[in-house]
C-alpha atoms as a PDB file:
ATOM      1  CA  UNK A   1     133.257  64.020 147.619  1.00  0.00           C
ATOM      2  CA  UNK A   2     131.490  64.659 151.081  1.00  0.00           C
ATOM      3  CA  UNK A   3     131.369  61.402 152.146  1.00  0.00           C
ATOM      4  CA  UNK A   4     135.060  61.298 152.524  1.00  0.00           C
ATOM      5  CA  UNK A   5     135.809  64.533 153.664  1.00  0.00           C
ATOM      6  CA  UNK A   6     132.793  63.887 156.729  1.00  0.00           C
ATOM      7  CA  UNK A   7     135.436  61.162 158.298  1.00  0.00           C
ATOM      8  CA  UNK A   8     137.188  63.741 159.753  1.00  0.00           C
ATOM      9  CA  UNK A   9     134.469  65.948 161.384  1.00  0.00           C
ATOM     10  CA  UNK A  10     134.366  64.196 164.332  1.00  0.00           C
ATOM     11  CA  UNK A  11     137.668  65.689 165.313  1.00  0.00           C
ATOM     12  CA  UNK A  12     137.176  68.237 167.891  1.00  0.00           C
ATOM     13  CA  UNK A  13     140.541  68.599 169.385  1.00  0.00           C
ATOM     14  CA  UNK A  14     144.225  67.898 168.435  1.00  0.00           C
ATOM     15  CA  UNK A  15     146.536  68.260 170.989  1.00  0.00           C
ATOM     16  CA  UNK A  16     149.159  66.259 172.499  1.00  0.00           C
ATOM     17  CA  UNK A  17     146.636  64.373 174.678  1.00  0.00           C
ATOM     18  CA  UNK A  18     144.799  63.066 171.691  1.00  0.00           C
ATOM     19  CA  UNK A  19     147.378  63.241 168.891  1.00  0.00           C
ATOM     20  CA  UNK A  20     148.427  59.552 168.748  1.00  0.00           C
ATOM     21  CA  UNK A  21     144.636  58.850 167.840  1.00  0.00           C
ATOM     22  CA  UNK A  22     144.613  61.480 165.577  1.00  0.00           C
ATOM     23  CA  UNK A  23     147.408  60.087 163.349  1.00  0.00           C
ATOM     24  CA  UNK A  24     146.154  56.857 163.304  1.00  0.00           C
ATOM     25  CA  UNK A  25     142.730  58.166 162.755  1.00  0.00           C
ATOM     26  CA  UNK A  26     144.445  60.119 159.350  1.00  0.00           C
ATOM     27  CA  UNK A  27     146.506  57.698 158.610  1.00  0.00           C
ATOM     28  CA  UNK A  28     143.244  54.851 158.179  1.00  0.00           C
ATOM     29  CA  UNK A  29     141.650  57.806 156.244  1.00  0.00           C
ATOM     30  CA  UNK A  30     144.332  57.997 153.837  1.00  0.00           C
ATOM     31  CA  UNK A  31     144.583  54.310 153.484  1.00  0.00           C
ATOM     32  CA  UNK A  32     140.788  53.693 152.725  1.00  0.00           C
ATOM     33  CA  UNK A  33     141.240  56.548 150.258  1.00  0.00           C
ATOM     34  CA  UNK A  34     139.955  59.806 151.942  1.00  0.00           C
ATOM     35  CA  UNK A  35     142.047  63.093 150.364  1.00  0.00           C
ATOM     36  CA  UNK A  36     140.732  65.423 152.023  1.00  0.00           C
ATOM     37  CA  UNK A  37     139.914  65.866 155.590  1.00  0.00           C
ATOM     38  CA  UNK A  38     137.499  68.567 156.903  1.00  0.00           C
ATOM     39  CA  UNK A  39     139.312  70.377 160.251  1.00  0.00           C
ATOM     40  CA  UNK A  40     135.664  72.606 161.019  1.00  0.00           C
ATOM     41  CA  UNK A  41     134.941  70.984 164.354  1.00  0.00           C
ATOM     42  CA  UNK A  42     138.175  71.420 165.855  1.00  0.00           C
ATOM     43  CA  UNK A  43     137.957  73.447 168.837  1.00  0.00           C
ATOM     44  CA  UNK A  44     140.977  72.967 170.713  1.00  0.00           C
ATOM     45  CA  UNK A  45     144.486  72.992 169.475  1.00  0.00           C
ATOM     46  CA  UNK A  46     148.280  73.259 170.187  1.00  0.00           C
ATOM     47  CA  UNK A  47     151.443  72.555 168.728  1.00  0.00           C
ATOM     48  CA  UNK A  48     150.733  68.730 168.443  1.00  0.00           C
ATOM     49  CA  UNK A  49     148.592  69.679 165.967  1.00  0.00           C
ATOM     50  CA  UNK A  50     150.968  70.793 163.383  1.00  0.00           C
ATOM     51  CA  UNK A  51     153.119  67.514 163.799  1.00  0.00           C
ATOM     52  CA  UNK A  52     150.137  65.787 163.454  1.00  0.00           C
ATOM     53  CA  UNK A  53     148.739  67.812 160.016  1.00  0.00           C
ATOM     54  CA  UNK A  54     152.650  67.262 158.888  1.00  0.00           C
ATOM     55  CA  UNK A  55     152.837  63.581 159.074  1.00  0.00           C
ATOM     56  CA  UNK A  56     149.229  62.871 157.526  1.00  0.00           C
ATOM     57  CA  UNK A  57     150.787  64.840 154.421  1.00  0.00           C
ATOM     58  CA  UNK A  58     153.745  63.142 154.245  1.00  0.00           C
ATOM     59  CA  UNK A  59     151.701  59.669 154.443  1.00  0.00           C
ATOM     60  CA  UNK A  60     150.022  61.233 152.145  1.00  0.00           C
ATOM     61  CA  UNK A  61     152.709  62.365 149.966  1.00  0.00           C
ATOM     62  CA  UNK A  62     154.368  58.854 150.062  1.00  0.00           C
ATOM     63  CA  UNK A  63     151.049  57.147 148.828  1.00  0.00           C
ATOM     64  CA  UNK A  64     150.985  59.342 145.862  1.00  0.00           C
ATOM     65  CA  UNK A  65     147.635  61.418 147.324  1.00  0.00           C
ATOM     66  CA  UNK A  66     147.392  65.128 147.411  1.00  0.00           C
ATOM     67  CA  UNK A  67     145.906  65.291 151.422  1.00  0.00           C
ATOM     68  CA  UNK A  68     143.826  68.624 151.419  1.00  0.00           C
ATOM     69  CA  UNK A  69     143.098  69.476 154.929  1.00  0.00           C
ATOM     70  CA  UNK A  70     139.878  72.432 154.978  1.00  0.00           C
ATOM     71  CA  UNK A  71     137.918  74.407 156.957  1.00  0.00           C
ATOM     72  CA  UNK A  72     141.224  75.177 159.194  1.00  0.00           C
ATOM     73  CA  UNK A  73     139.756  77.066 161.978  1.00  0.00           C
ATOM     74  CA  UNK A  74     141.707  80.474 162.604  1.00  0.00           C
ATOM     75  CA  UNK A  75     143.889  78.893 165.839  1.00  0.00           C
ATOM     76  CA  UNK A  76     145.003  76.252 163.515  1.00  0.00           C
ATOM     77  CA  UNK A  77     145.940  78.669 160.772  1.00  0.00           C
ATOM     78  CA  UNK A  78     147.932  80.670 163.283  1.00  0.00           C
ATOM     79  CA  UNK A  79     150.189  77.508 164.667  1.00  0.00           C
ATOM     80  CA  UNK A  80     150.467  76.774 161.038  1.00  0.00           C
ATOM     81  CA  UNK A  81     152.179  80.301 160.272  1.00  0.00           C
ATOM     82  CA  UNK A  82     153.791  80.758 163.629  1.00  0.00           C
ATOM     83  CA  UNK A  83     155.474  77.507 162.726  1.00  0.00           C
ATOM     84  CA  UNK A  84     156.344  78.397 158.828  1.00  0.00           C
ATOM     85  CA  UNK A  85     154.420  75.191 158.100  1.00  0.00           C
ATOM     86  CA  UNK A  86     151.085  76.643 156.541  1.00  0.00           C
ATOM     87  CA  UNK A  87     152.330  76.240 152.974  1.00  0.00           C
ATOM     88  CA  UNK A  88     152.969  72.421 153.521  1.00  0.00           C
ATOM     89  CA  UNK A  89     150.504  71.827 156.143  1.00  0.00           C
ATOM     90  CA  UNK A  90     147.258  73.380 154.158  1.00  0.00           C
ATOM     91  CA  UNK A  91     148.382  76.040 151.006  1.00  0.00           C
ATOM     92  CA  UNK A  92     144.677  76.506 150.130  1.00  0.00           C
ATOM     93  CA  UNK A  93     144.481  77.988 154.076  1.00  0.00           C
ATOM     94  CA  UNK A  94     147.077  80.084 153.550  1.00  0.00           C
ATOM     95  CA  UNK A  95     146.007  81.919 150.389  1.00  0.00           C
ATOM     96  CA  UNK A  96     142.686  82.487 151.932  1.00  0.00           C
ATOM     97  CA  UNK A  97     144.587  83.728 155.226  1.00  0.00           C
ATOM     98  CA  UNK A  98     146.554  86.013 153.298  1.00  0.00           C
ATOM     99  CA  UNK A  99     143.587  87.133 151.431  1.00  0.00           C
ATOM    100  CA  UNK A 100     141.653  88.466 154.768  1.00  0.00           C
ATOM    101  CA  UNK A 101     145.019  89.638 156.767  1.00  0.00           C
ATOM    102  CA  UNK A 102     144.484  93.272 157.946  1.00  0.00           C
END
């Protein structure tokens, strides 16, 4: 399933100055039928990001698809904890995060 996960690696930032784009961006994934969406490019981050992550799953969750978002970069997984989100936001990040916590 590359070819739908590559849709999403030209995302390099999500922040509040892009985050509109970015939802819409996830949300025309979702509706042409991408599941999962590969975060490995993004570079810059802050707490727009985990609104944004948190409404693609619930678009997702309302259109019946399990959304798996990978390749969280470590920033991303640390907004997602900080918030208490990671579970909804990414749970296959968080076992892997919890796995290599020191």
């Amino acid at each position: 399933m590359n070819d739908s996960s590559n849709n999403m690696l030209s995302l390099t930032a999500l922040t509040v100055d892009n985050a509109t784009a970015a939802l819409e961006h996830g949300l025309a994934a979702l509706q042409a039928g991408q599941s999962e969406f590969d975060m490995r490019n993004v570079v810059a981050v802050d707490s727009a990001a985990v609104s944004v992550m948190l409404a693609w799953q619930r678009a997702a969750h309302a259109a019946g698809i399990t959304l798996r978002l990978v390749n969280l970069p470590p920033m991303l997984q640390s907004l997602t904890k900080l918030y208490g989100v990671c579970s909804l936001v990414s749970p296959q990040a968080c076992e892997t995060a919890e796995l290599h916590h020191h």
